[in-house]
PDB file of N, CA and C in Angstrom:
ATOM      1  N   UNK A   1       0.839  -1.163   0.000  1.00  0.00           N
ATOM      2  CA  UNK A   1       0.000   0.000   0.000  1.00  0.00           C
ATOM      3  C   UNK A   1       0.889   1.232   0.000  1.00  0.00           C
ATOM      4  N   UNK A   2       0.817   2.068  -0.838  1.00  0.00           N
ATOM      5  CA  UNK A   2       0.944   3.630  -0.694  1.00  0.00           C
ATOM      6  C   UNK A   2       0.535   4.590  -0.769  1.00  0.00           C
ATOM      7  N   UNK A   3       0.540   5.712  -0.774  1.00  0.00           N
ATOM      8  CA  UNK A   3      -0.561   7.198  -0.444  1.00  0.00           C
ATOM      9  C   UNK A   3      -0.780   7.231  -2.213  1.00  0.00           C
ATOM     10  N   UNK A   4      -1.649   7.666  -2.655  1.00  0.00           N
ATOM     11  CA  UNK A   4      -2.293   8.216  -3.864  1.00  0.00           C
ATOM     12  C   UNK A   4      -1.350   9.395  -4.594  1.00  0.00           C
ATOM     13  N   UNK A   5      -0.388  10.021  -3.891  1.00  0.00           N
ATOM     14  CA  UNK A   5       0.538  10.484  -4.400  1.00  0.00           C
ATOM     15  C   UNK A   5       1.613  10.121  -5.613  1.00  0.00           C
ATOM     16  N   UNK A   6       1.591   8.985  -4.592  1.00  0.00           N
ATOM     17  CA  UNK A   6       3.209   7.867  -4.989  1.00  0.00           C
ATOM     18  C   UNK A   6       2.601   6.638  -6.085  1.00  0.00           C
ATOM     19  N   UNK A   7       1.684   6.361  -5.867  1.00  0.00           N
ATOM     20  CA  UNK A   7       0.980   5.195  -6.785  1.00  0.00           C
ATOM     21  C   UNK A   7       1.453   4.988  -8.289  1.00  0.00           C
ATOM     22  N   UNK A   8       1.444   6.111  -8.925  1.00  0.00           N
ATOM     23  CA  UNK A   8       2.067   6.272 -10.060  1.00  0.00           C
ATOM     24  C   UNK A   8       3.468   6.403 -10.532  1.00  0.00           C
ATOM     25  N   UNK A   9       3.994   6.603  -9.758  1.00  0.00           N
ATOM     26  CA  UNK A   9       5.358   6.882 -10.236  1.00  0.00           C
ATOM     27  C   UNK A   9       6.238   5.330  -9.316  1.00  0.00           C
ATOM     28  N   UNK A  10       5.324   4.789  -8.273  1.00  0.00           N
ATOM     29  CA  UNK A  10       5.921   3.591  -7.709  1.00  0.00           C
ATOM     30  C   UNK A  10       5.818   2.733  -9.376  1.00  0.00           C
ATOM     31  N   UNK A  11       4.267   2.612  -9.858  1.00  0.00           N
ATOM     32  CA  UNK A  11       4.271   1.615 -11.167  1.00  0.00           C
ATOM     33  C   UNK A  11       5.164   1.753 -11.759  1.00  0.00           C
ATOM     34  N   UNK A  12       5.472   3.091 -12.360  1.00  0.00           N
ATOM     35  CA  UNK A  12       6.251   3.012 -13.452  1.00  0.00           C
ATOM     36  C   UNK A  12       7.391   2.579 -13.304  1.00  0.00           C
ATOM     37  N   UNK A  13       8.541   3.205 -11.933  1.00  0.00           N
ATOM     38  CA  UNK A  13       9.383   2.416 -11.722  1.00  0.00           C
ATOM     39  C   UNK A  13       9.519   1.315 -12.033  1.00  0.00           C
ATOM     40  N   UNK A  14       8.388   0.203 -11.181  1.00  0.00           N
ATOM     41  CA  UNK A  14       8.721  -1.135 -11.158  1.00  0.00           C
ATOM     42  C   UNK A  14       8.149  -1.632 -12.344  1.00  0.00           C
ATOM     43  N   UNK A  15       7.495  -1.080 -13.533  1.00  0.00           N
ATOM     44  CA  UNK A  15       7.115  -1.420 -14.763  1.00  0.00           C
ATOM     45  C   UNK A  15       8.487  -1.609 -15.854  1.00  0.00           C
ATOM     46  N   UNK A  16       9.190  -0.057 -15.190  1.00  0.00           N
ATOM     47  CA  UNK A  16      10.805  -0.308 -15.700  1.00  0.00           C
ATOM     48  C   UNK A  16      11.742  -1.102 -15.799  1.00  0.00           C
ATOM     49  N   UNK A  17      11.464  -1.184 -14.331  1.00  0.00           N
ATOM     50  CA  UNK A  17      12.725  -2.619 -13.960  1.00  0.00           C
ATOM     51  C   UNK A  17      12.446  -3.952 -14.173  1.00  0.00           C
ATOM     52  N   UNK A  18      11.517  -4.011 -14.558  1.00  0.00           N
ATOM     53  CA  UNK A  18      11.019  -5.768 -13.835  1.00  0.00           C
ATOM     54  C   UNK A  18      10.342  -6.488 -15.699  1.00  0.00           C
ATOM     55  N   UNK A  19       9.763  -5.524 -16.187  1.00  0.00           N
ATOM     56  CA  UNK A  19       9.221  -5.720 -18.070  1.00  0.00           C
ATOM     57  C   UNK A  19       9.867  -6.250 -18.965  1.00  0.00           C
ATOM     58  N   UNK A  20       9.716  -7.222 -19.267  1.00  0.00           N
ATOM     59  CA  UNK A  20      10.491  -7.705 -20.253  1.00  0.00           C
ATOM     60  C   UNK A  20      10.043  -7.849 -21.573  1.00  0.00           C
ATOM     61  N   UNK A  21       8.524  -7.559 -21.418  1.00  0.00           N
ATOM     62  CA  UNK A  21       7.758  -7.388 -22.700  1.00  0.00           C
ATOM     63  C   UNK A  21       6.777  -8.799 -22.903  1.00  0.00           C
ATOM     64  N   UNK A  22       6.984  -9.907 -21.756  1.00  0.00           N
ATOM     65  CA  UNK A  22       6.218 -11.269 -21.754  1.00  0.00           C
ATOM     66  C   UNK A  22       4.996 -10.587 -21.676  1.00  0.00           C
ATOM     67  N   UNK A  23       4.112 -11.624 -22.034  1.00  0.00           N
ATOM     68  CA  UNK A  23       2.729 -11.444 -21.253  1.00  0.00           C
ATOM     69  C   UNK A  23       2.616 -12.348 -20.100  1.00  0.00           C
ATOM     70  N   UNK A  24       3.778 -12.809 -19.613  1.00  0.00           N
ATOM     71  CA  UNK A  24       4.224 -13.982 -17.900  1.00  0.00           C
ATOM     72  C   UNK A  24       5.022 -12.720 -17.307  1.00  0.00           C
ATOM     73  N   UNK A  25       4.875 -11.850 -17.813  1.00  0.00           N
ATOM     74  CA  UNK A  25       5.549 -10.723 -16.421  1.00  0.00           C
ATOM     75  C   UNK A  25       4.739 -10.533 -15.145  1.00  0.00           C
ATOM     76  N   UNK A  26       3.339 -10.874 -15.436  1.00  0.00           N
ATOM     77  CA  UNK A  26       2.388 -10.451 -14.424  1.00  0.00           C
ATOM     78  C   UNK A  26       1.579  -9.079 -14.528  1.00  0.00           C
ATOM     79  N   UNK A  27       1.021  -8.898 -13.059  1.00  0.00           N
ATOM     80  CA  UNK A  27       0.012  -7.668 -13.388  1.00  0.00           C
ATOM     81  C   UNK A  27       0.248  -7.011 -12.276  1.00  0.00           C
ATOM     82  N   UNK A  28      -0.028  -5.344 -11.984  1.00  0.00           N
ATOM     83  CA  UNK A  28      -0.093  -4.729 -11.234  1.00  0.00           C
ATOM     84  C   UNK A  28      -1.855  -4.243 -11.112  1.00  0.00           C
ATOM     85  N   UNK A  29      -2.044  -4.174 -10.038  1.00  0.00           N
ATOM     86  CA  UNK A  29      -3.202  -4.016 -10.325  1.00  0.00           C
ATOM     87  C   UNK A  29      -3.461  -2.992  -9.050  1.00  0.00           C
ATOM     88  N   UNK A  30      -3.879  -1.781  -9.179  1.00  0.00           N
ATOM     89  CA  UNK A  30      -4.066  -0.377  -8.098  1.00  0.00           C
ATOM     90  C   UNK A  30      -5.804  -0.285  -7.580  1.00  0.00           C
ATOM     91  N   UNK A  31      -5.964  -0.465  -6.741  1.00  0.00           N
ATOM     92  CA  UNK A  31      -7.518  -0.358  -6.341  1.00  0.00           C
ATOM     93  C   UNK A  31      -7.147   0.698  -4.775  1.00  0.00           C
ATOM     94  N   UNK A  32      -9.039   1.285  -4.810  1.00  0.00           N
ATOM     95  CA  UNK A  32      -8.326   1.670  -3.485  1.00  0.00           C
ATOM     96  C   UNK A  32      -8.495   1.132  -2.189  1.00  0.00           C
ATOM     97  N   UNK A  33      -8.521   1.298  -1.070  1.00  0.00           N
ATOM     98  CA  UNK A  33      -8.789   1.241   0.143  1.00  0.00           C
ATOM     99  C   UNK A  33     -10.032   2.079   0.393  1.00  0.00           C
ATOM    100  N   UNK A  34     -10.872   1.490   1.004  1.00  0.00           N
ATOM    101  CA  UNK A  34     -12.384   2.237   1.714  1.00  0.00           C
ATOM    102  C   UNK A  34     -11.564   2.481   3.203  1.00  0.00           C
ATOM    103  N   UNK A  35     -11.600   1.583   4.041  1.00  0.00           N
ATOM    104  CA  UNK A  35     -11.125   1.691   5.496  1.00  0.00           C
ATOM    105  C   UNK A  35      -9.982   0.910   5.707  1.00  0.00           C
ATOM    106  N   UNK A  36      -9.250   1.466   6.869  1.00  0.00           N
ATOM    107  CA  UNK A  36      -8.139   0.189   7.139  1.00  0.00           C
ATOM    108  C   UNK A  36      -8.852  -0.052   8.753  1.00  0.00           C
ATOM    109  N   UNK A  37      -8.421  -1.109   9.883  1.00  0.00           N
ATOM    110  CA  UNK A  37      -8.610  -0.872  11.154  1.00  0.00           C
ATOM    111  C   UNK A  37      -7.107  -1.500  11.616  1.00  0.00           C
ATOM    112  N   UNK A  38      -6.715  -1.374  12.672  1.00  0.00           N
ATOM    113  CA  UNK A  38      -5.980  -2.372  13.185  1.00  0.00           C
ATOM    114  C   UNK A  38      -6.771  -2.650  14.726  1.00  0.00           C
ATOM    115  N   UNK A  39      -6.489  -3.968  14.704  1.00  0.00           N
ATOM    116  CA  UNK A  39      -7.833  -4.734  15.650  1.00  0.00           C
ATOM    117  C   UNK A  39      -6.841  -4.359  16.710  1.00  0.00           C
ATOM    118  N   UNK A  40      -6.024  -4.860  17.762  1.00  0.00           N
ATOM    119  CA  UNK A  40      -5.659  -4.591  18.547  1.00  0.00           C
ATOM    120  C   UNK A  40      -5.599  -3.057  19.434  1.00  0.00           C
ATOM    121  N   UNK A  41      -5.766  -2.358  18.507  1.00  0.00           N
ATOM    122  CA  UNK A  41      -5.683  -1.067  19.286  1.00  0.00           C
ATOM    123  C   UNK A  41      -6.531   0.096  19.072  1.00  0.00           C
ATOM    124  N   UNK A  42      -7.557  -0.441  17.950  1.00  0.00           N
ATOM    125  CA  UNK A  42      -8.818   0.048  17.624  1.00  0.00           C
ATOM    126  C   UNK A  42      -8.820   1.135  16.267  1.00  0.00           C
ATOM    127  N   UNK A  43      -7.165   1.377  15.780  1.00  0.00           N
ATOM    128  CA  UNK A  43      -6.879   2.594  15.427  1.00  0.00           C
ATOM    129  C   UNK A  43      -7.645   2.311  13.792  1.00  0.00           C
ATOM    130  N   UNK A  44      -8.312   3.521  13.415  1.00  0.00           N
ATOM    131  CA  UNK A  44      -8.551   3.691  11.711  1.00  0.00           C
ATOM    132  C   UNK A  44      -7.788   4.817  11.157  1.00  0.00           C
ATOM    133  N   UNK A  45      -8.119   4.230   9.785  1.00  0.00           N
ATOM    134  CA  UNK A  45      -7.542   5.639   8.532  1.00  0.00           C
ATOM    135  C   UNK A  45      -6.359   5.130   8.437  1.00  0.00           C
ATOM    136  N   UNK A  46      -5.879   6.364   8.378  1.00  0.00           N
ATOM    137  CA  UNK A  46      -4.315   6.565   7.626  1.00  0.00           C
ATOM    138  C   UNK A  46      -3.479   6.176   8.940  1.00  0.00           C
ATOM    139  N   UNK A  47      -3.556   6.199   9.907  1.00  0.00           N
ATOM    140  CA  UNK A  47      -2.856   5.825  11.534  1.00  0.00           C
ATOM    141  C   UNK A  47      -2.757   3.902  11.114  1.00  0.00           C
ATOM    142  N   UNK A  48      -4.059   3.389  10.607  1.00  0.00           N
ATOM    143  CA  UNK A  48      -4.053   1.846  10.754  1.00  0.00           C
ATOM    144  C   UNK A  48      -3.256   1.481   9.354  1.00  0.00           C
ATOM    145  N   UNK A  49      -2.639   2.283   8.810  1.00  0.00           N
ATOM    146  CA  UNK A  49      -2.116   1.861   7.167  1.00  0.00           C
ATOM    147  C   UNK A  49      -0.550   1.566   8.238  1.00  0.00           C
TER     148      UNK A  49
END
């Protein structure tokens, strides 16, 4: 996971490095997050990322 900032320029990087032009390279695939929680300590949002 990263902030909506970085999302794009993380792909391309690793689209750079890693492409070899297969269609067995794999997929990236960006969706977003609705909520995060972390159970132990109750925390949401951007604190539980």
């Amino acid at each position: 996971m990263v902030e909506n900032s970085l999302a794009k320029r993380i792909v391309d990087d690793v689209l750079n490095a890693t492409s070899t032009g297969s269609y067995y390279d794999g997929r990236i695939i960006v969706s977003d997050i609705a909520e995060a929680y972390v159970i132990g300590s109750k925390e949401t949002g951007d604190v539980a990322l």
